[in-house]
C-alpha atoms as a PDB file:
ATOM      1  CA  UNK A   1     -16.737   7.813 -27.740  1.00  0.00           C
ATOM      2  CA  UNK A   2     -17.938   9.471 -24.817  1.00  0.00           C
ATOM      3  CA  UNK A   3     -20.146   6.528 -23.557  1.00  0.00           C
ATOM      4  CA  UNK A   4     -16.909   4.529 -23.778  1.00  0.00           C
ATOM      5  CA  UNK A   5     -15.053   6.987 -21.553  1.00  0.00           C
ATOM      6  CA  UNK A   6     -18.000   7.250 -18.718  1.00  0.00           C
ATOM      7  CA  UNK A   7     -17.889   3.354 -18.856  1.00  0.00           C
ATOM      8  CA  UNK A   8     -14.148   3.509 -18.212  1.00  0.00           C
ATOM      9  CA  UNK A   9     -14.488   6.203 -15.623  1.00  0.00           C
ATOM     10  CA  UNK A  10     -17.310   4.630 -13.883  1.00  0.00           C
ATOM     11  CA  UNK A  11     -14.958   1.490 -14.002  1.00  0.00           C
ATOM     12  CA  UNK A  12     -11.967   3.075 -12.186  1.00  0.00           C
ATOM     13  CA  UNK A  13     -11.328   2.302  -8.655  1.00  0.00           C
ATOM     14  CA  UNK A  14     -12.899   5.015  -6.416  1.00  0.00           C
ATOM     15  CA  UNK A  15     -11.566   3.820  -3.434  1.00  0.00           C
ATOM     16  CA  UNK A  16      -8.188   2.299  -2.404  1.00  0.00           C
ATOM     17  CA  UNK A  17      -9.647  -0.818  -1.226  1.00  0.00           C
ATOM     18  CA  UNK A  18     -10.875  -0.807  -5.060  1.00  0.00           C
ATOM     19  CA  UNK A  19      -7.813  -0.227  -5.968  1.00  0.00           C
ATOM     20  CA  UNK A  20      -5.935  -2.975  -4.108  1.00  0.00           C
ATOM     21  CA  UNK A  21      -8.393  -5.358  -5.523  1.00  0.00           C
ATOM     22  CA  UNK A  22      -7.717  -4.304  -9.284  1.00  0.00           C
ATOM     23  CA  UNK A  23      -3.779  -4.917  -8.406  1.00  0.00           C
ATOM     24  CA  UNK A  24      -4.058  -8.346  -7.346  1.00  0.00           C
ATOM     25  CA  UNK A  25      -7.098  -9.195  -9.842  1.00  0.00           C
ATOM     26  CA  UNK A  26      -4.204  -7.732 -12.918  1.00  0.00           C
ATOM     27  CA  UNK A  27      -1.099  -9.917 -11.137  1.00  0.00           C
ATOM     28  CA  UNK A  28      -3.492 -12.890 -12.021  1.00  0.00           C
ATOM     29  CA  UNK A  29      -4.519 -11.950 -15.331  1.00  0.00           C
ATOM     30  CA  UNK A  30      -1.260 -10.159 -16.576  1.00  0.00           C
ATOM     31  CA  UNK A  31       1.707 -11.289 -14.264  1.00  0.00           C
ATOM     32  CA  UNK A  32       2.531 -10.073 -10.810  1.00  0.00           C
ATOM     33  CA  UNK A  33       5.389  -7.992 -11.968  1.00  0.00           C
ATOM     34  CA  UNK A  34       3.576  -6.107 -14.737  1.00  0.00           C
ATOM     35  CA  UNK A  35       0.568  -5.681 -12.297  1.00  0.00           C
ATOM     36  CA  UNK A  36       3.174  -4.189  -9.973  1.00  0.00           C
ATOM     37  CA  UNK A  37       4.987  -2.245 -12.766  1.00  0.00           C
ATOM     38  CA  UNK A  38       1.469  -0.780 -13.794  1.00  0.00           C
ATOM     39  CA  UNK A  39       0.430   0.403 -10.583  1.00  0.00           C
ATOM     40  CA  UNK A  40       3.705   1.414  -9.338  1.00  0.00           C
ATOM     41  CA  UNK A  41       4.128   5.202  -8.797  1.00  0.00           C
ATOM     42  CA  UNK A  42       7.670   6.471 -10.284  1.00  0.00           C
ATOM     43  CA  UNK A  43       9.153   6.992  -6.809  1.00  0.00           C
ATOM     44  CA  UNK A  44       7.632   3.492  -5.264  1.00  0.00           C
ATOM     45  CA  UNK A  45       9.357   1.291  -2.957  1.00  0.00           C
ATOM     46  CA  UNK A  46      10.038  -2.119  -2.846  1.00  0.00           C
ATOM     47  CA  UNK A  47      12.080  -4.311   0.031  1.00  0.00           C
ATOM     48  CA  UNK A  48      14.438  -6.918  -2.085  1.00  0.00           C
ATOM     49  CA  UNK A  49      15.417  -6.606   0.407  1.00  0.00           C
ATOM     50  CA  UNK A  50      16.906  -3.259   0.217  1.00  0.00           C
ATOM     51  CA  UNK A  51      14.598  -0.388  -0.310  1.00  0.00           C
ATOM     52  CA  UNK A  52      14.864  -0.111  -3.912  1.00  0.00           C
ATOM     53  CA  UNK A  53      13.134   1.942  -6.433  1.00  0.00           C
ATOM     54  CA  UNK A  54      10.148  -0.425  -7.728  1.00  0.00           C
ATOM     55  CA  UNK A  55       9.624   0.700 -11.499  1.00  0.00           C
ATOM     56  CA  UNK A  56      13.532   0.594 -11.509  1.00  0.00           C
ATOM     57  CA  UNK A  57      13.867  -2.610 -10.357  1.00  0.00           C
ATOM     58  CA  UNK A  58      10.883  -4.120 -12.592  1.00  0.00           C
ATOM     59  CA  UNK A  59      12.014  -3.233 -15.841  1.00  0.00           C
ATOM     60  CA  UNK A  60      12.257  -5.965 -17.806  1.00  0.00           C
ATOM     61  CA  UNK A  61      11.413  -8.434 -15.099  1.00  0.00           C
ATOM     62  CA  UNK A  62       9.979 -11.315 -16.117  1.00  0.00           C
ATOM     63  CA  UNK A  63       6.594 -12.365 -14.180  1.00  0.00           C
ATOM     64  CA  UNK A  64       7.111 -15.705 -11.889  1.00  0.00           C
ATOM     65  CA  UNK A  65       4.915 -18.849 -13.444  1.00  0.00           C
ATOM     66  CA  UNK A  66       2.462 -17.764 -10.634  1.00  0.00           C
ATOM     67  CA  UNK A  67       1.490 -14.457  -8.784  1.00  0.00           C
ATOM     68  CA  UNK A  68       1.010 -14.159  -5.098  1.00  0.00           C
ATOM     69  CA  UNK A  69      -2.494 -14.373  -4.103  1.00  0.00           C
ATOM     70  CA  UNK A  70      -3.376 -11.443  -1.956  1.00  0.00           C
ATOM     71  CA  UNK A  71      -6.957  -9.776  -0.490  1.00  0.00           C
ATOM     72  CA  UNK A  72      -7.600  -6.689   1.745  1.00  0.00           C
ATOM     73  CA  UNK A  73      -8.465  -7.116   5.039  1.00  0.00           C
ATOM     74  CA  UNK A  74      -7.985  -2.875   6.529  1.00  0.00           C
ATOM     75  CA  UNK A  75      -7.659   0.138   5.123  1.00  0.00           C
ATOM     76  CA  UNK A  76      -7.386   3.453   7.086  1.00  0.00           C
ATOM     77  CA  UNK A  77      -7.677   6.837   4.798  1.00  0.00           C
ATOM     78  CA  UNK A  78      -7.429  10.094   5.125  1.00  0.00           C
ATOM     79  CA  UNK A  79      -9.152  12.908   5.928  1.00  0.00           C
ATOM     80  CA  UNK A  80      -8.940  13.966   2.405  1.00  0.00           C
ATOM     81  CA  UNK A  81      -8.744  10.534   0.774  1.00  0.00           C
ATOM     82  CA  UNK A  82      -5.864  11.110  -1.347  1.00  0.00           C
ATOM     83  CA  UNK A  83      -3.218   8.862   0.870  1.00  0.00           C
ATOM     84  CA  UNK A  84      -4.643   5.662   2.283  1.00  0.00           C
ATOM     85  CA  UNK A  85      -2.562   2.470   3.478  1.00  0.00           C
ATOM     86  CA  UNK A  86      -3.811  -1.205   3.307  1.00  0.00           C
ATOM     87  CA  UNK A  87      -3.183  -4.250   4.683  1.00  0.00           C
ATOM     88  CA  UNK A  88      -4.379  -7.403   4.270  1.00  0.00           C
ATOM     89  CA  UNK A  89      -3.634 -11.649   3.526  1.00  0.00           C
ATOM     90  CA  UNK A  90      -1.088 -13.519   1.207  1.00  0.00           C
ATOM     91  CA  UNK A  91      -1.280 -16.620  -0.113  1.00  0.00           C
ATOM     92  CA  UNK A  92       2.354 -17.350  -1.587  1.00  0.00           C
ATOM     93  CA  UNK A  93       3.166 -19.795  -4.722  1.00  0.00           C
ATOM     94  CA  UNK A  94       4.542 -22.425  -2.473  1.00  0.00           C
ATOM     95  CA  UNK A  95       0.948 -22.343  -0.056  1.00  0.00           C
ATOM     96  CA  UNK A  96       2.422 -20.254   2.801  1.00  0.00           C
ATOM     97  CA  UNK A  97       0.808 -17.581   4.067  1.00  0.00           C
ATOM     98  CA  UNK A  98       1.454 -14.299   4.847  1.00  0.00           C
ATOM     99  CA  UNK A  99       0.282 -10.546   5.422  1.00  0.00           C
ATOM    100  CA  UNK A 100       1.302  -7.515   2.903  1.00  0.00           C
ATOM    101  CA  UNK A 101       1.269  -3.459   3.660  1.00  0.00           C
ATOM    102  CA  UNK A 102       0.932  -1.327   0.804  1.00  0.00           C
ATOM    103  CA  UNK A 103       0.504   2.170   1.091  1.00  0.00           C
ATOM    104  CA  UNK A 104      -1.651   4.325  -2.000  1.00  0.00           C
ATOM    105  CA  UNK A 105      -1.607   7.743  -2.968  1.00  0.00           C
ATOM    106  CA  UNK A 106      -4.582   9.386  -5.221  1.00  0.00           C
ATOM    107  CA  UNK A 107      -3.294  10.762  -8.736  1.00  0.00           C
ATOM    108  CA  UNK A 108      -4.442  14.069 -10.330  1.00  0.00           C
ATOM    109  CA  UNK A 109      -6.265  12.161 -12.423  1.00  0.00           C
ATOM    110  CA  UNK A 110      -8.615  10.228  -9.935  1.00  0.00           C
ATOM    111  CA  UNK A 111      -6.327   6.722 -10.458  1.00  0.00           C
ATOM    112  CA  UNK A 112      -4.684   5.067  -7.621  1.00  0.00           C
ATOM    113  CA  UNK A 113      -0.925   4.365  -7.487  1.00  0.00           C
ATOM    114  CA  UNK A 114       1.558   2.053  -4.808  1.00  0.00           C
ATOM    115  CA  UNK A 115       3.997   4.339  -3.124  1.00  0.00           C
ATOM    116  CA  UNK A 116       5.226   1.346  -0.358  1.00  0.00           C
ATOM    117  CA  UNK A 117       4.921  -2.386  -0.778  1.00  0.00           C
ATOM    118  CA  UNK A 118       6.019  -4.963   1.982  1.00  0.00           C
ATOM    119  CA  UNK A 119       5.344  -8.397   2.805  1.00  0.00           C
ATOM    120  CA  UNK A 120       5.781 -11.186   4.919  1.00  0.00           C
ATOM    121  CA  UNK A 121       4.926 -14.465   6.943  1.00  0.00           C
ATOM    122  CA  UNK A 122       2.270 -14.937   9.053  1.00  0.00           C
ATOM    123  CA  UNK A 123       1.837 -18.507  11.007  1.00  0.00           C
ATOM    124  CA  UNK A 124      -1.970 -18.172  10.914  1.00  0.00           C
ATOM    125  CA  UNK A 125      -3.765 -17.161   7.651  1.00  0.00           C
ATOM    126  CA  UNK A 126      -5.651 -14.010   7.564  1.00  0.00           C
ATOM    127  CA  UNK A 127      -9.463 -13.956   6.965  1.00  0.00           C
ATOM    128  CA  UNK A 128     -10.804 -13.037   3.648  1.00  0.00           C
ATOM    129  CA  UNK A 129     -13.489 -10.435   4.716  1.00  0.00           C
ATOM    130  CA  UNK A 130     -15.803  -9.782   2.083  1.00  0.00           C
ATOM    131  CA  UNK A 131     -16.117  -6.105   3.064  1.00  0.00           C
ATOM    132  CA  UNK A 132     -12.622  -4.610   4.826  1.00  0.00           C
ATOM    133  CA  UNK A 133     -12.796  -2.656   7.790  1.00  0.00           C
ATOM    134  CA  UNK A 134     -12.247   1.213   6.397  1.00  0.00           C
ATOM    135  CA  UNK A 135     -11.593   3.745   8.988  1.00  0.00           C
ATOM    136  CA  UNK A 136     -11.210   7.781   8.218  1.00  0.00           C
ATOM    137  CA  UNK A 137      -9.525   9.963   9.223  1.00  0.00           C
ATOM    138  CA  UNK A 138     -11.074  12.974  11.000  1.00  0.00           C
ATOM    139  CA  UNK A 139     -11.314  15.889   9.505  1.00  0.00           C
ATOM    140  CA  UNK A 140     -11.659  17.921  12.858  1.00  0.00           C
ATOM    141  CA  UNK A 141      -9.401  20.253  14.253  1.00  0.00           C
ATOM    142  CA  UNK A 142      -5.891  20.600  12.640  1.00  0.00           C
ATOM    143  CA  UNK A 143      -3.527  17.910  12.992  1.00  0.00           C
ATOM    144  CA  UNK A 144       0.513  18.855  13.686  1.00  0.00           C
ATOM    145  CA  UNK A 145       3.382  16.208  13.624  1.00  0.00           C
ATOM    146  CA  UNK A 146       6.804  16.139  13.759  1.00  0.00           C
ATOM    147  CA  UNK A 147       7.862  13.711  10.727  1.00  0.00           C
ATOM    148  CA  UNK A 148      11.257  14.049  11.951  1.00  0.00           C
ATOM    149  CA  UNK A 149      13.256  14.143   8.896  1.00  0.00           C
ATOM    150  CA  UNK A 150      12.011  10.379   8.063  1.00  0.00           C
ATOM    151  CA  UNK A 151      13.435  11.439   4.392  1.00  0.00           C
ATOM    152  CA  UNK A 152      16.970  11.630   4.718  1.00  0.00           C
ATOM    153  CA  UNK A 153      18.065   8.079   5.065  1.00  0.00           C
ATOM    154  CA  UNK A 154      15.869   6.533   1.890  1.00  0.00           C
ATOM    155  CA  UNK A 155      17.712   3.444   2.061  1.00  0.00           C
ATOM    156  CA  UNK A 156      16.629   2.881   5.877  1.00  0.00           C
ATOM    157  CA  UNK A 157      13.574   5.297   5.923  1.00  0.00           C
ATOM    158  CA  UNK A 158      10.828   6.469   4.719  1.00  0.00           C
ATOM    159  CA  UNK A 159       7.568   8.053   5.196  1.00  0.00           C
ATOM    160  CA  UNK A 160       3.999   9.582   3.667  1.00  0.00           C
ATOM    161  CA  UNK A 161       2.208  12.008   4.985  1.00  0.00           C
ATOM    162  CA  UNK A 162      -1.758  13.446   3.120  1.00  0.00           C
ATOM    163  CA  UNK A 163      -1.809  16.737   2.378  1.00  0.00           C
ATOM    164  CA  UNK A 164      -3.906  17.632   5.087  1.00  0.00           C
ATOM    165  CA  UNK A 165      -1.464  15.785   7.741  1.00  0.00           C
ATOM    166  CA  UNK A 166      -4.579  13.919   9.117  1.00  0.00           C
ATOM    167  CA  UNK A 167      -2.983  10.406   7.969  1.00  0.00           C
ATOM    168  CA  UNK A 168       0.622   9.731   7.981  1.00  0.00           C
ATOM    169  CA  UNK A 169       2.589   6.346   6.929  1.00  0.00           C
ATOM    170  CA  UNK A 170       6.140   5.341   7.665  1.00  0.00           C
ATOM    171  CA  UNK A 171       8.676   2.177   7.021  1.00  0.00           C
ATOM    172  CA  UNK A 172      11.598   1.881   8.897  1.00  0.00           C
ATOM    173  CA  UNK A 173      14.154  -0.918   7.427  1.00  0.00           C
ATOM    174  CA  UNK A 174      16.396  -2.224  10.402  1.00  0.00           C
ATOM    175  CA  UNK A 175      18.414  -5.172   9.247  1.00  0.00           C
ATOM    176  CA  UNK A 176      16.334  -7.623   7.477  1.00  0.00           C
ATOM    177  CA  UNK A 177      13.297  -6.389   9.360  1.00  0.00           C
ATOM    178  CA  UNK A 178      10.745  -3.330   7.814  1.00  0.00           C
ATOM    179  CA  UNK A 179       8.350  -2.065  10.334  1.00  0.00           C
ATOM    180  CA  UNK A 180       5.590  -0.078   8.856  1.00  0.00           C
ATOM    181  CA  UNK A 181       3.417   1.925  11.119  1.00  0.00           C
ATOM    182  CA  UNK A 182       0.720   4.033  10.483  1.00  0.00           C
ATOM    183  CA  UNK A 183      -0.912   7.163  12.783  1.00  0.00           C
ATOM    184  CA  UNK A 184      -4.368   8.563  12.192  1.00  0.00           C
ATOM    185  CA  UNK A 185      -5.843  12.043  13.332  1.00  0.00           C
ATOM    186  CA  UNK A 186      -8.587  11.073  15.870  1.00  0.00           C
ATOM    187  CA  UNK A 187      -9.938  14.743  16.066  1.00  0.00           C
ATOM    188  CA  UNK A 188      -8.087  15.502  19.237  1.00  0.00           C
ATOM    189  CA  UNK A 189      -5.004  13.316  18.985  1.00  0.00           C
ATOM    190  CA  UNK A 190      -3.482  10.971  17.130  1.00  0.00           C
ATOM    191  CA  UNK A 191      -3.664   6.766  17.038  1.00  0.00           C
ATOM    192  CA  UNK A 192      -1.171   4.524  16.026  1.00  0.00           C
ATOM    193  CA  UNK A 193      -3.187   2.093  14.009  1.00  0.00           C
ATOM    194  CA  UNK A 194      -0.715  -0.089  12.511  1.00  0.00           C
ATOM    195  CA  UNK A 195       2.604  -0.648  13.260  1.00  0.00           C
ATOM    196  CA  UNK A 196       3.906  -4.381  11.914  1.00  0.00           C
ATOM    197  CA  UNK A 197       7.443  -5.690  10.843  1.00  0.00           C
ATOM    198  CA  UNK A 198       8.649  -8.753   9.071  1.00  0.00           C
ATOM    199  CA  UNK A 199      11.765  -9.966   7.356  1.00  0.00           C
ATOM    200  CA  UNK A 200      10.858  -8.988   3.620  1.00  0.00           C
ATOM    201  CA  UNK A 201       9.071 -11.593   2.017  1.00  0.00           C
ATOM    202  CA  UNK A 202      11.317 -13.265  -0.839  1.00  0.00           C
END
């Protein structure tokens, strides 16, 4: 009994990179929509193309014939490690390509789960790196920011910050275009590091 719990433990994604990878390895196996059920935290977001509540809005969804195809290509973490956000390729059911954001939180109990999801088209593929580029956070000095009350319009806005402020995430829905950006403590300042919109994939 305990051997089998190491094994599972030792199995569990450590990283979210690892994590990203198990998502789109279980929409193969089991069905995009229960890999994105399963890995969905309770208050996750979705763009269809409203910002709806994801476990709300896949209940009872039926998984599509096939899943997207998707891989990592950056993640940037925090200082911490508890709040990272990814982005990476698509390869949709009909061939086209595209680029997806996801942003991941660390549960109490060492497991990753989606907060964010977005997608959309990209005219040239994106490279399938067999190691992502992973940058950290620094965990010098003591990082201050303004979110400016990003939560009070969740329909149009929304936004993640780590505990220890030294990563911080945010989607802004303006028509039928979500931006996501993404700033990272530096040690003495901060660096936008993402910052991407698209017309929600459908």
């Amino acid at each position: 009994m305990l051997l089998a719990a190491l094994v599972l433990q030792a199995a569990a994604p450590q990283t979210a990179v690892e994590a990203e990878r198990a998502f789109a390895t279980a929409a193969q196996a089991r069905g995009q929509w229960t890999a994105f059920r399963d890995y969905a935290s309770d208050e996750a977001v979705m763009f269809v193309p409203q910002a709806t509540n994801a476990q709300e809005w896949l209940k009872g969804r039926k998984d599509p014939a096939k899943s997207v195809e998707w891989w990592p290509t950056e993640s940037y973490v925090s200082c911490s490690g508890n709040l990272a956000v990814n982005t990476g390729g698509a390869l949709w059911p009909d061939g086209s390509s595209g680029y997806f954001s996801t942003i991941w939180a660390k549960q109490g109990d060492g497991s990753w789960k989606w907060l964010a999801d977005h997608g959309g088209a990209v005219a040239v593929p994106r490279a399938r790196p067999s190691r992502p580029k992973v940058v950290r956070a620094s965990c010098a000095g003591k990082p201050e920011i303004d979110m400016g009350g990003c939560l009070s319009d969740a329909d149009s806005t929304g936004c993640h910050a780590a505990r220890d402020q030294s990563l911080q995430a945010r989607w802004d829905r303006k028509g039928d275009t979500v931006v996501f950006s993404v700033v990272i403590w530096t040690g003495r300042g901060w660096k936008t590091v993402f910052d991407e919109g698209a017309a929600p994939a459908k």
